[in-house]
C-alpha atoms as a PDB file:
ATOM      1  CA  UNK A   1     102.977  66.262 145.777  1.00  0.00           C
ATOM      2  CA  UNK A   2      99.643  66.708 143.762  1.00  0.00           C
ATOM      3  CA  UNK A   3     101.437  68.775 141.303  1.00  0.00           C
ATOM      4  CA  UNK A   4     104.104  66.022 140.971  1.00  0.00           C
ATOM      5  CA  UNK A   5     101.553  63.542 140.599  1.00  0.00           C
ATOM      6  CA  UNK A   6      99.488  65.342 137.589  1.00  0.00           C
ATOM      7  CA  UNK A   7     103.187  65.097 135.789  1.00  0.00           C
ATOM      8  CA  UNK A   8     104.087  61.724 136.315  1.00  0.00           C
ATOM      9  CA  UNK A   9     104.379  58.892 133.936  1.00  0.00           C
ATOM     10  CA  UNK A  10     101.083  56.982 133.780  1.00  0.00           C
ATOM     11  CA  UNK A  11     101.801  52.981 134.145  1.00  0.00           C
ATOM     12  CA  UNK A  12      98.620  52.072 135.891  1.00  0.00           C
ATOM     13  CA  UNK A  13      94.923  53.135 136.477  1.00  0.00           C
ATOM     14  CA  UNK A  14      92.136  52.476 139.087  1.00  0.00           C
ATOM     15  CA  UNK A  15      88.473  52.469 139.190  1.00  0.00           C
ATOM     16  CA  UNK A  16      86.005  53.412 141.145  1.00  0.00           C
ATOM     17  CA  UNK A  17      82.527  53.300 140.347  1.00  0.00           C
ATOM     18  CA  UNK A  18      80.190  55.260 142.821  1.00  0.00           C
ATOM     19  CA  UNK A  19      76.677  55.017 143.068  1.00  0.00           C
ATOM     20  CA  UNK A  20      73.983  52.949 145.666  1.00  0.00           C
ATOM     21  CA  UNK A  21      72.158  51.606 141.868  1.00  0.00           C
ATOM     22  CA  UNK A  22      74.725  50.385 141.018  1.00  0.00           C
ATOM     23  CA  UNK A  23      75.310  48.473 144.233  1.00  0.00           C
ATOM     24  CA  UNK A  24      71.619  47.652 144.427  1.00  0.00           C
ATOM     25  CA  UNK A  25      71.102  46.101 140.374  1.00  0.00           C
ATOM     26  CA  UNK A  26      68.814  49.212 139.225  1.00  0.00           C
ATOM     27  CA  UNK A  27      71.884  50.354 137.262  1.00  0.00           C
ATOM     28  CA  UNK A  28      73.779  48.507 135.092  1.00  0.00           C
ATOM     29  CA  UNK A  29      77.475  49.715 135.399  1.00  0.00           C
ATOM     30  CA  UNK A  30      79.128  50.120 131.726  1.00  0.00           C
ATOM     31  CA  UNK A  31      81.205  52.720 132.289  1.00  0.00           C
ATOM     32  CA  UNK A  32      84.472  50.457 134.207  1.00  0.00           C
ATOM     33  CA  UNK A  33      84.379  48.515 130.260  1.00  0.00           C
ATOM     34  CA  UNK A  34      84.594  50.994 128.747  1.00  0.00           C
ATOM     35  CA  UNK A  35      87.555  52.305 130.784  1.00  0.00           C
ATOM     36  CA  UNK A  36      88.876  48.820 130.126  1.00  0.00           C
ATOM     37  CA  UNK A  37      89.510  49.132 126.592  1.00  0.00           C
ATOM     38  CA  UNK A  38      90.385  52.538 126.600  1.00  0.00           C
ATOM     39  CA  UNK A  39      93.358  51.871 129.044  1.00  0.00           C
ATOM     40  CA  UNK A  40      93.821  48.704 127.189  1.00  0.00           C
ATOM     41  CA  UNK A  41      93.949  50.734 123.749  1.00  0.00           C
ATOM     42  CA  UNK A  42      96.834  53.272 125.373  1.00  0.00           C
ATOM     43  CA  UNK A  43      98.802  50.790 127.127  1.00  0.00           C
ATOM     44  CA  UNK A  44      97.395  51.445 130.760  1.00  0.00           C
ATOM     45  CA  UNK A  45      97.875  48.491 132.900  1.00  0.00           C
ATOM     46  CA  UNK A  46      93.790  49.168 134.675  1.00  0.00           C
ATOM     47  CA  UNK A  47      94.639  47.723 138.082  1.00  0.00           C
ATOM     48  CA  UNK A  48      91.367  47.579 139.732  1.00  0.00           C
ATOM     49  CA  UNK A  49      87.948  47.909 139.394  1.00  0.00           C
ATOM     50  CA  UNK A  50      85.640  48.902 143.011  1.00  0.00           C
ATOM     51  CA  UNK A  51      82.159  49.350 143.633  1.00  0.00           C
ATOM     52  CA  UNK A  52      81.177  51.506 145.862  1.00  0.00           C
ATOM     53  CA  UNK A  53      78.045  53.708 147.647  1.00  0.00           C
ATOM     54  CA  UNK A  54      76.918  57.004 147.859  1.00  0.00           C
ATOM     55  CA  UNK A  55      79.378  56.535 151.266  1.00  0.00           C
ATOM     56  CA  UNK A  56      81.386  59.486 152.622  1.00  0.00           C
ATOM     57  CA  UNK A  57      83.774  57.250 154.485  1.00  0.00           C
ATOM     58  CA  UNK A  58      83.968  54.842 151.675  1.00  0.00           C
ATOM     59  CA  UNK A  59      84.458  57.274 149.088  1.00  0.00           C
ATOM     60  CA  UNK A  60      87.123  58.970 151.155  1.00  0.00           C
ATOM     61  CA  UNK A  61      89.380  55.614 151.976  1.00  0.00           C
ATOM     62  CA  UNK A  62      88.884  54.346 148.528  1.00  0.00           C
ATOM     63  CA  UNK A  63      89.808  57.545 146.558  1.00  0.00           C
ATOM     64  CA  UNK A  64      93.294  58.229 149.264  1.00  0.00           C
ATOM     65  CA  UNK A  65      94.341  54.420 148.498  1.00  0.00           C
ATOM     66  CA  UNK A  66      94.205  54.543 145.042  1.00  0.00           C
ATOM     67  CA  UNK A  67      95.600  57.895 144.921  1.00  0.00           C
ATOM     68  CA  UNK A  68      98.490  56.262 146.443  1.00  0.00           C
ATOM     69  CA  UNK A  69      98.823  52.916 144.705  1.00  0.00           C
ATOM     70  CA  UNK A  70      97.613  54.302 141.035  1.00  0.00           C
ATOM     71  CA  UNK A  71      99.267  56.569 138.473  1.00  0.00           C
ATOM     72  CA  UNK A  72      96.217  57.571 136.693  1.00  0.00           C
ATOM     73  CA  UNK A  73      92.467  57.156 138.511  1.00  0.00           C
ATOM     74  CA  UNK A  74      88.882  57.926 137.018  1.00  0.00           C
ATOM     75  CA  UNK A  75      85.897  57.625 139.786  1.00  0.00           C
ATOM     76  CA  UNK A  76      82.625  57.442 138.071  1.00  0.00           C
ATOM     77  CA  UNK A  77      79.146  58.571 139.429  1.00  0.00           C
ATOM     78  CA  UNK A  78      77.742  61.097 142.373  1.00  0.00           C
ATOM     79  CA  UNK A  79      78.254  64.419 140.896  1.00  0.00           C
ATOM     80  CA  UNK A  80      75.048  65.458 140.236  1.00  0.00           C
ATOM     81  CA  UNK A  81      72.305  68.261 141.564  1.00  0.00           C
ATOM     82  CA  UNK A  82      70.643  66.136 143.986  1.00  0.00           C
ATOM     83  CA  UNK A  83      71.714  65.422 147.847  1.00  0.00           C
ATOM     84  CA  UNK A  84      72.710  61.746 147.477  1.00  0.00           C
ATOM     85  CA  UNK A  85      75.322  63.100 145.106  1.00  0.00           C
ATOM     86  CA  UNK A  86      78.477  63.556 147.198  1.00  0.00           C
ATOM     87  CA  UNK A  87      81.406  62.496 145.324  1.00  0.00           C
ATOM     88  CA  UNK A  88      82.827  65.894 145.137  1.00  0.00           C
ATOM     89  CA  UNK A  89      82.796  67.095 149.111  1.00  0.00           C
ATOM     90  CA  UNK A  90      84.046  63.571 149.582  1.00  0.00           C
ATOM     91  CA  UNK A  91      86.677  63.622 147.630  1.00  0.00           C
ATOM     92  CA  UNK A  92      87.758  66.843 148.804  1.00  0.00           C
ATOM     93  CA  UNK A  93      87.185  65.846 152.199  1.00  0.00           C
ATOM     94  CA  UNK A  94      89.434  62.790 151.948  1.00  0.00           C
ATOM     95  CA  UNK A  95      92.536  65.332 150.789  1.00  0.00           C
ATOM     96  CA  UNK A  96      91.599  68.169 153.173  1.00  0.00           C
ATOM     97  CA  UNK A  97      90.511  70.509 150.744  1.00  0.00           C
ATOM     98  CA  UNK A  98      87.498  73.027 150.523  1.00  0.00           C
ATOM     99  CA  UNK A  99      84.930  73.085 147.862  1.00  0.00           C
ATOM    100  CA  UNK A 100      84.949  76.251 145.764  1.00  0.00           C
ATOM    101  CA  UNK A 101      82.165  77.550 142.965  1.00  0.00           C
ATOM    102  CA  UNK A 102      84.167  77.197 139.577  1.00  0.00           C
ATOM    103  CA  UNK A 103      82.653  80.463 137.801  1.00  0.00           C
ATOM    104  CA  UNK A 104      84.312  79.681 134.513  1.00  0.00           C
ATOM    105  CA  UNK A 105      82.159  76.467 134.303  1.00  0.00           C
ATOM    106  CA  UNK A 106      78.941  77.922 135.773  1.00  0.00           C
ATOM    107  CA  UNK A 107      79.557  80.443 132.774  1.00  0.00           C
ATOM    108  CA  UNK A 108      79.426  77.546 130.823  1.00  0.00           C
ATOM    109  CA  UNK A 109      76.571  75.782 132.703  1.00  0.00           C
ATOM    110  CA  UNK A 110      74.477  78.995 131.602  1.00  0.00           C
ATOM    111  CA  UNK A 111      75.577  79.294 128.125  1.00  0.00           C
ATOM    112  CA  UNK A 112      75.547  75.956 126.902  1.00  0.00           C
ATOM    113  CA  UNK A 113      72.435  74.385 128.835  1.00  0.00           C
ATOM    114  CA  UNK A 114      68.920  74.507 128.856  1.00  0.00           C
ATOM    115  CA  UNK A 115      66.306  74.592 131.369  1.00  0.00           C
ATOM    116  CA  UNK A 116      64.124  71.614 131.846  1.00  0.00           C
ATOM    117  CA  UNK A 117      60.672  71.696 130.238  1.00  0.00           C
ATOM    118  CA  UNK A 118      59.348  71.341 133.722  1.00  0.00           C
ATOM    119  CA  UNK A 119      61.222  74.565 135.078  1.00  0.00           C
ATOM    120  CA  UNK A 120      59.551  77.291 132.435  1.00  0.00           C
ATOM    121  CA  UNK A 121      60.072  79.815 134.748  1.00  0.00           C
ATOM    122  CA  UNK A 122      64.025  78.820 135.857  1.00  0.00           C
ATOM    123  CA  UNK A 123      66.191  82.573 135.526  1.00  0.00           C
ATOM    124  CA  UNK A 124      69.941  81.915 135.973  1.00  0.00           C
ATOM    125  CA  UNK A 125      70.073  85.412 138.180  1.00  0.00           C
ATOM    126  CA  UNK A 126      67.261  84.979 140.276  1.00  0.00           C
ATOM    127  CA  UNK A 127      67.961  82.984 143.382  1.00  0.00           C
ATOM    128  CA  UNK A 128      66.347  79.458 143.862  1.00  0.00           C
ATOM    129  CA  UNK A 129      66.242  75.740 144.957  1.00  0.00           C
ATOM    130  CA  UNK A 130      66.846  74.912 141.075  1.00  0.00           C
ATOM    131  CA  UNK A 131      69.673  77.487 140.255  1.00  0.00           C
ATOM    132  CA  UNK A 132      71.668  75.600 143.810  1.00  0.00           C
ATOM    133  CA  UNK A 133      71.021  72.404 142.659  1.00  0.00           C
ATOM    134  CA  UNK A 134      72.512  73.308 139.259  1.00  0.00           C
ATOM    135  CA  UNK A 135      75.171  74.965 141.518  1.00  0.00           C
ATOM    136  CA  UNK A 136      76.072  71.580 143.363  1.00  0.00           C
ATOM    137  CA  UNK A 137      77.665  70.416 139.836  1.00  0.00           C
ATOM    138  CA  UNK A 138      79.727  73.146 139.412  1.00  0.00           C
ATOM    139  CA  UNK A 139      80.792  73.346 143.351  1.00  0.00           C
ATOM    140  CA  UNK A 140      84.447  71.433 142.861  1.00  0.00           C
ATOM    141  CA  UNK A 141      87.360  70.525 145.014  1.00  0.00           C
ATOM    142  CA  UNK A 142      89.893  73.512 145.479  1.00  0.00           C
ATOM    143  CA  UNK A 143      93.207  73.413 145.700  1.00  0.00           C
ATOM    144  CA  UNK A 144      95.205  76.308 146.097  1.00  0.00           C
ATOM    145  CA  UNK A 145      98.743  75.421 145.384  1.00  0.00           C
ATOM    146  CA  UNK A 146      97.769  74.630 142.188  1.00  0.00           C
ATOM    147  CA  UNK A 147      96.984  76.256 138.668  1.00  0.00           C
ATOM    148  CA  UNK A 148      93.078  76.477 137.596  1.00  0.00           C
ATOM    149  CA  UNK A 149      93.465  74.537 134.714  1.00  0.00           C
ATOM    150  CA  UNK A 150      95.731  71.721 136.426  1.00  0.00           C
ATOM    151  CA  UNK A 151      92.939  70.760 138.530  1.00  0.00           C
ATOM    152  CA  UNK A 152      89.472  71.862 136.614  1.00  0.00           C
ATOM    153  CA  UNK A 153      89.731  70.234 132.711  1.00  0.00           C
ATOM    154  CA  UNK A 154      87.730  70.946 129.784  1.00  0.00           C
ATOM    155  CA  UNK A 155      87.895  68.595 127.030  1.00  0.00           C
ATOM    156  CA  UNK A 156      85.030  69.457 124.847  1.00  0.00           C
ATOM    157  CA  UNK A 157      83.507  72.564 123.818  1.00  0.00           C
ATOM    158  CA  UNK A 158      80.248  71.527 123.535  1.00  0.00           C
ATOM    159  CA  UNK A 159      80.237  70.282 127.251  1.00  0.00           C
ATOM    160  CA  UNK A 160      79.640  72.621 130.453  1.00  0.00           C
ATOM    161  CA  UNK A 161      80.787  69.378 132.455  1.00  0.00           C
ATOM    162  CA  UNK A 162      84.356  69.699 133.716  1.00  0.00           C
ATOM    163  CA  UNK A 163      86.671  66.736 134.963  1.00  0.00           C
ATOM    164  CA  UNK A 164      87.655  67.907 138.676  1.00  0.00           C
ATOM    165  CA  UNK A 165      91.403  66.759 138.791  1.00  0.00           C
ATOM    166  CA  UNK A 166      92.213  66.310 142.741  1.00  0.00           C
ATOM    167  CA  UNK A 167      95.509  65.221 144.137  1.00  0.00           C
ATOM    168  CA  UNK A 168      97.344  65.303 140.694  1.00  0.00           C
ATOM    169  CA  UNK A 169      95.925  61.901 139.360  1.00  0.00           C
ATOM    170  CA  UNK A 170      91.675  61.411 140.902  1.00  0.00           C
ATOM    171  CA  UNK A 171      89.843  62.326 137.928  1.00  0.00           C
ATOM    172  CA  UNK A 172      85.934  63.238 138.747  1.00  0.00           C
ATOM    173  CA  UNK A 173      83.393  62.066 135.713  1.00  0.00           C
ATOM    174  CA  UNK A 174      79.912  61.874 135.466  1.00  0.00           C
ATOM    175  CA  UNK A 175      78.245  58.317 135.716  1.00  0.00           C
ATOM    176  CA  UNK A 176      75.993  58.679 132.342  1.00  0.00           C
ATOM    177  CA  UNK A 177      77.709  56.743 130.266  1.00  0.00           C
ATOM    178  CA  UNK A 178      77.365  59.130 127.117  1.00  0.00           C
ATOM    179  CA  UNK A 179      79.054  62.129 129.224  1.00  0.00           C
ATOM    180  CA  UNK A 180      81.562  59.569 130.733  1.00  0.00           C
ATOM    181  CA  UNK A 181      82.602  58.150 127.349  1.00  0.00           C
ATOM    182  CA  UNK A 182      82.793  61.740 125.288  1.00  0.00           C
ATOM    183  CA  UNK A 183      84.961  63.091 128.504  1.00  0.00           C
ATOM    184  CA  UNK A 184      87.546  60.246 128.432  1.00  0.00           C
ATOM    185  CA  UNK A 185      87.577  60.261 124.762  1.00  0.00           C
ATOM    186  CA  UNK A 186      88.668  64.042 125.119  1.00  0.00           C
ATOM    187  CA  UNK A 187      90.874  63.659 127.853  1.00  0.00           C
ATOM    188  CA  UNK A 188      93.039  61.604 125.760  1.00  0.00           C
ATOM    189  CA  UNK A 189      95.631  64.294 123.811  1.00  0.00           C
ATOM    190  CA  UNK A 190      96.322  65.256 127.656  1.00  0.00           C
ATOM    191  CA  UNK A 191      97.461  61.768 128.716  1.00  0.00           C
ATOM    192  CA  UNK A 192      99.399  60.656 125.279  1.00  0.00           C
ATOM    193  CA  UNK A 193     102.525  62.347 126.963  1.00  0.00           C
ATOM    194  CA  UNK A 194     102.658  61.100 130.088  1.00  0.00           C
ATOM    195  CA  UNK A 195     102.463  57.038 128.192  1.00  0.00           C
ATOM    196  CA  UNK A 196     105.220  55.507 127.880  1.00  0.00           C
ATOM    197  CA  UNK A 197     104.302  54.921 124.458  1.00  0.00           C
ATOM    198  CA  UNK A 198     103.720  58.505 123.506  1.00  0.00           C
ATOM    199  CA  UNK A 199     101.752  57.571 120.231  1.00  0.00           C
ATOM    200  CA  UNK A 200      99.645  55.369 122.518  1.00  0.00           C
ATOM    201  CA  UNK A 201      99.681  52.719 120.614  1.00  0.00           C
ATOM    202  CA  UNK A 202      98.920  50.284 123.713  1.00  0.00           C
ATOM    203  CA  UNK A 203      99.660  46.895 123.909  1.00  0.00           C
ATOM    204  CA  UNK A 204      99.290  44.037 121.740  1.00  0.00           C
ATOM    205  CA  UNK A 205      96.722  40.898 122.152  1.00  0.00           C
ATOM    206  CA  UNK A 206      97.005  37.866 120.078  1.00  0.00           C
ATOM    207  CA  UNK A 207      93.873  35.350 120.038  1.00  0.00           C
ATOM    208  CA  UNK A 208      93.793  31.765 118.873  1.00  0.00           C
ATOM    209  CA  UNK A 209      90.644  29.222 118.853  1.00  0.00           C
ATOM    210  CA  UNK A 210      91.500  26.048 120.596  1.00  0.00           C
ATOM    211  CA  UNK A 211      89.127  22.722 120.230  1.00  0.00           C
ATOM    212  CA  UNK A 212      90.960  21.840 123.382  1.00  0.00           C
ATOM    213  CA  UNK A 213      88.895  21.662 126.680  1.00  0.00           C
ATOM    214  CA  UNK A 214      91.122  23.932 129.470  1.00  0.00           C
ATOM    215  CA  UNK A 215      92.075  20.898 131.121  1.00  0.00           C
ATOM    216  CA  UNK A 216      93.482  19.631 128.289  1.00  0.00           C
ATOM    217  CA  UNK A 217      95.652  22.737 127.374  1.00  0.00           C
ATOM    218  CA  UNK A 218      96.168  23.316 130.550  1.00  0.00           C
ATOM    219  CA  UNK A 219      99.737  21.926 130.819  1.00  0.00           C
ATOM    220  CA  UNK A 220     101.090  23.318 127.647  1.00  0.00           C
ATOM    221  CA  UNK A 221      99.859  26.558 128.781  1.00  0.00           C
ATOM    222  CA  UNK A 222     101.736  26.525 132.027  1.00  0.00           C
ATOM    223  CA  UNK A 223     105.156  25.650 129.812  1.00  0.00           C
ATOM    224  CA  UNK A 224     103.775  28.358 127.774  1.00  0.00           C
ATOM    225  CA  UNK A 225     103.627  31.100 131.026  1.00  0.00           C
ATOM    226  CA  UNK A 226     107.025  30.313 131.936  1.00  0.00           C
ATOM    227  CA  UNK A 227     108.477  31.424 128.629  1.00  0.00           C
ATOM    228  CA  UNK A 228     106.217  34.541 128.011  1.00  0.00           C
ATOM    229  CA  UNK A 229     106.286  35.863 131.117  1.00  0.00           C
ATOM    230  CA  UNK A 230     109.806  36.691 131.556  1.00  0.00           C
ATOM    231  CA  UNK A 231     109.627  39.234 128.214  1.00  0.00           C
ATOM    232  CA  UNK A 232     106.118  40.391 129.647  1.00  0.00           C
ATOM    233  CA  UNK A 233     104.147  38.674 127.950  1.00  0.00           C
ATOM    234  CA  UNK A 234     100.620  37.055 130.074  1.00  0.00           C
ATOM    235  CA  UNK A 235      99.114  34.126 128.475  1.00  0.00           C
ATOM    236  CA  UNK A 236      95.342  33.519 129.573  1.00  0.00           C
ATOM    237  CA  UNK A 237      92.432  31.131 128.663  1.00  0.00           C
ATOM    238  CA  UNK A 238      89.198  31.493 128.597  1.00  0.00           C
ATOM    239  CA  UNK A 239      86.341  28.960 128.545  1.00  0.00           C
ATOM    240  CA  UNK A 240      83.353  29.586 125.950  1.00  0.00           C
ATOM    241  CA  UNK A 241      80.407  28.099 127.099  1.00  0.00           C
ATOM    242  CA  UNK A 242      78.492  25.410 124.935  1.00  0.00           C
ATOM    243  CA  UNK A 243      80.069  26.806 122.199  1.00  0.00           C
ATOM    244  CA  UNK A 244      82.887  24.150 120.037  1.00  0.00           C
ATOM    245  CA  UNK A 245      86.010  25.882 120.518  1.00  0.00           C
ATOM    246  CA  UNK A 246      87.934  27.819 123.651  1.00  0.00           C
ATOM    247  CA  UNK A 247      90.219  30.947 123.451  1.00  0.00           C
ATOM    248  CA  UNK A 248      93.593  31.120 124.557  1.00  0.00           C
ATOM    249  CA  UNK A 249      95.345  34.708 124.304  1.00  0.00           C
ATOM    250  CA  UNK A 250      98.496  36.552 124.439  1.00  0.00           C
ATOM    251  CA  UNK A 251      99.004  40.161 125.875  1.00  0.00           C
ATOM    252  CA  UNK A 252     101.986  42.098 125.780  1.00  0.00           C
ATOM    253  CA  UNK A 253     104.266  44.870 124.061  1.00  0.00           C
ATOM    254  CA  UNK A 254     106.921  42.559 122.315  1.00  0.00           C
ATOM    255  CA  UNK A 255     105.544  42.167 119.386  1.00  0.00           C
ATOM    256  CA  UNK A 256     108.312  40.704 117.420  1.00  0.00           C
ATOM    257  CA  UNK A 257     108.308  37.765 120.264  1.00  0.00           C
ATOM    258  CA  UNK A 258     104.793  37.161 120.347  1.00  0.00           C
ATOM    259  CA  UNK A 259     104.512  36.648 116.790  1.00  0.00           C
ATOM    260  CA  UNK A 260     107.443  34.187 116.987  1.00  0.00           C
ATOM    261  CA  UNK A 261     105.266  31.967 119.120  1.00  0.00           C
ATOM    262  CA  UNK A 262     102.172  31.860 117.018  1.00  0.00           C
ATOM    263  CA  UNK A 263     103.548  28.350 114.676  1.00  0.00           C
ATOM    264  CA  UNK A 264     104.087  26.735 118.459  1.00  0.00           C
ATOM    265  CA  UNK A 265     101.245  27.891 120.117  1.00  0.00           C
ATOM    266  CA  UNK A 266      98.775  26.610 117.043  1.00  0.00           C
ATOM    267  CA  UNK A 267     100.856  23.558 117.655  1.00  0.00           C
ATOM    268  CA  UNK A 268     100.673  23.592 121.325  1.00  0.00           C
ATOM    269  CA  UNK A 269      96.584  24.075 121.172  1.00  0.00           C
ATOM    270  CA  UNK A 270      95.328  22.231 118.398  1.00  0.00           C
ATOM    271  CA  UNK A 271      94.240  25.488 117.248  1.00  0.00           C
ATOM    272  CA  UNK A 272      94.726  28.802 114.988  1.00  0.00           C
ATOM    273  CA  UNK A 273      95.290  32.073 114.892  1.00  0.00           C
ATOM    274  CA  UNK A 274      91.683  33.959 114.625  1.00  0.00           C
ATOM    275  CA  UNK A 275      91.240  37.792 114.921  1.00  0.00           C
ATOM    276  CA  UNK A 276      87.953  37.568 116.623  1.00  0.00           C
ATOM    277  CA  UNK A 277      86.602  35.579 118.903  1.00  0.00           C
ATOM    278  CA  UNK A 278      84.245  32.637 117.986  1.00  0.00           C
ATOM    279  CA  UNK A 279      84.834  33.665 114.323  1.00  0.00           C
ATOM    280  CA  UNK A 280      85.454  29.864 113.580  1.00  0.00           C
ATOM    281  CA  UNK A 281      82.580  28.218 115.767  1.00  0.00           C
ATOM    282  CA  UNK A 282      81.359  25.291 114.112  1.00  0.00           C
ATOM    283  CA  UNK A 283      77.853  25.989 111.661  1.00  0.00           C
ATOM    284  CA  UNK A 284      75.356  25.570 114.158  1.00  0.00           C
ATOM    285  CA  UNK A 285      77.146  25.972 117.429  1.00  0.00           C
ATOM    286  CA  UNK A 286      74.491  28.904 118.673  1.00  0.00           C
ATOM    287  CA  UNK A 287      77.218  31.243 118.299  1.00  0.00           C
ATOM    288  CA  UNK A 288      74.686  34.014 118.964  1.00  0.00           C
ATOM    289  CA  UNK A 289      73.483  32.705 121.770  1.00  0.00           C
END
C-alpha cells in the first residue's frame, strides 16, 4: 500500500504543523503559507491545515488520518536533537514501523556540518551525549518493503537534512522555515509527475476591486457561484478592512471560461480587473496600514 501510495496521482495535500510554540504563541508558524502557495502554484488542492503538540497520541491519529484522506502530506516541526522532538518515533509508531540509523545521511551529517562553537572538543568517532543527540536527526522511520531512496529523499546537495517519506505520501521536514522552504522547493522535480498538470502550471486566480460593501455584492455573487461552480470554478470575497475597495476572486483551471466572465463580473461588482490586491485604493486610504 505505501509503495502504491508514493506513485499515486497527487490531487490533494494536508498539513500538519507540530510543535508546543507554536501552540503556545512563542513561535510564529510560517511554514503552512508557505505550503499554501506552493500547492497553490502546482495545482494542489491543500485540504487542511492542523496544529498540533509535541503529542505522541496526537501526532500518531493525525498523521494515520491524513495518510488516509490526503494524496500528498508535509508535517512540519519535532525532528530535532533534543527529547521534546518526537515526530519521527511517532510517526513510525502510528504505522508500526521501527526507527533505523540512516548511515548515508549521518555520512552527510559529518561531512557537510559543523560543530557548534560551544562543543570545541565534539569528535564524530568518539562516543557522547552530543554525537546521540546529533544521532536523533538522522534516526528515521524504516520500512522494509520498500527501496532506500523511496522512503529517505535528498533534494539538495548542500543539505545533510533528509525528508523521511513514511507510508508512501507523510513527508517529514524540519520546522525552520529556511530548511523547510529550500526542502520543498527541491522536492518539487519529484512531484511534477505525479500532477495532473505535469508542467505544474497550477491553477488560475483572477482578482477584481469592488467599491461594493459584501452585503451589497452579495447576491450577484451567489448568481455568480451557481454558474462557476459547475466548470470548477470557486468564486470568493474578501472584506478589506478600512480600506475603500473589497476583493472578489475567481479560482480555477478553465481559463478560457474565467476570462469570459471578467466584462460581467466588472459589471456585476461595480469594479475592475486588478492584478494585485489594493493596487487601486483610493490616495490616502492607509493602504500600508
Amino acid at each position: 500500500m505505501a509503495a502504491e501510495r508514493s506513485k499515486r496521482m497527487i490531487h490533494t495535500a494536508g498539513c500538519i504543523i507540530i510543535g508546543d510554540e507554536v501552540l503556545g504563541g512563542k513561535t510564529v508558524d510560517t511554514n503552512s503559507a508557505f505550503l499554501a502557495k506552493y500547492c497553490f502554484s502546482l495545482g494542489i488542492n491543500l485540504k487542511r491545515i492542523e496544529v498540533i503538540g509535541d503529542d505522541e497520541g496526537e501526532i500518531v491519529e493525525a498523521t494515520r488520518r491524513m495518510s488516509n484522506n490526503y494524496d500528498f502530506v508535509v508535517t512540519s516541526g519535532g525532528i530535532g536533537p533534543t527529547h521534546d522532538d518526537i515526530t519521527y518515533q511517532s510517526i513510525a509508531s502510528a504505522f508500526n514501523l521501527p526507527l533505523k540509523l540512516h548511515e548515508p545521511a549521518f555520512e552527510k551529517m559529518k561531512r557537510l556540518s559543523k560543530p557548534h562553537p560551544s562543543q570545541p572538543n565534539f569528535k564524530w568517532d568518539e562516543p557522547s551525549p552530543a554525537l546521540e543527540a546529533k544521532k536523533r536527526m538522522i534516526i528515521l522511520p524504516h520500512d522494509e518493503k520498500l527501496q532506500d531512496e523511496d522512503q529517505v529523499v535528498f533534494v539538495d546537495e548542500g543539505l545533510w537534512v533528509p525528508i523521511s517519506v513514511v507510508n508512501g505520501n507523510i513527508h517529514i521536514l524540519p520546522g525552520v522555515p529556511r530548511l523547510f522552504e529550500r526542502l520543498l522547493d527541491g522536492l518539487k522535480p519529484r512531484l511534477l509527475p505525479r500532477l495532473t498538470d505535469p508542467e505544474g502550471k497550477g491553477v488560475y486566480r483572477v482578482l477584481f476591486s469592488t467599491p461594493l460593501a459584501e452585503s451589497e455584492v452579495a447576491p450577484y455573487l451567489t448568481e455568480l457561484a451557481a454558474k462557476a461552480e459547475p466548470k470548477g470554478v470557486k468564486v470568493g470575497s474578501y472584506p478589506r478592512w478600512e480600506k475603500s475597495r473589497n476583493t472578489v476572486t475567481l479560482v480555477g483551471r478553465d481559463k478560457d471560461f474565467m476570462d469570459s466572465l471578467v466584462p460581467e463580473i466588472e459589471k456585476g461588482v461595480k469594479g475592475r480587473r486588478v492584478t494585485t490586491e489594493g493596487e487601486d485604493d483610493d490616495e490616502g486610504s492607509d493602504k500600508d496600514a
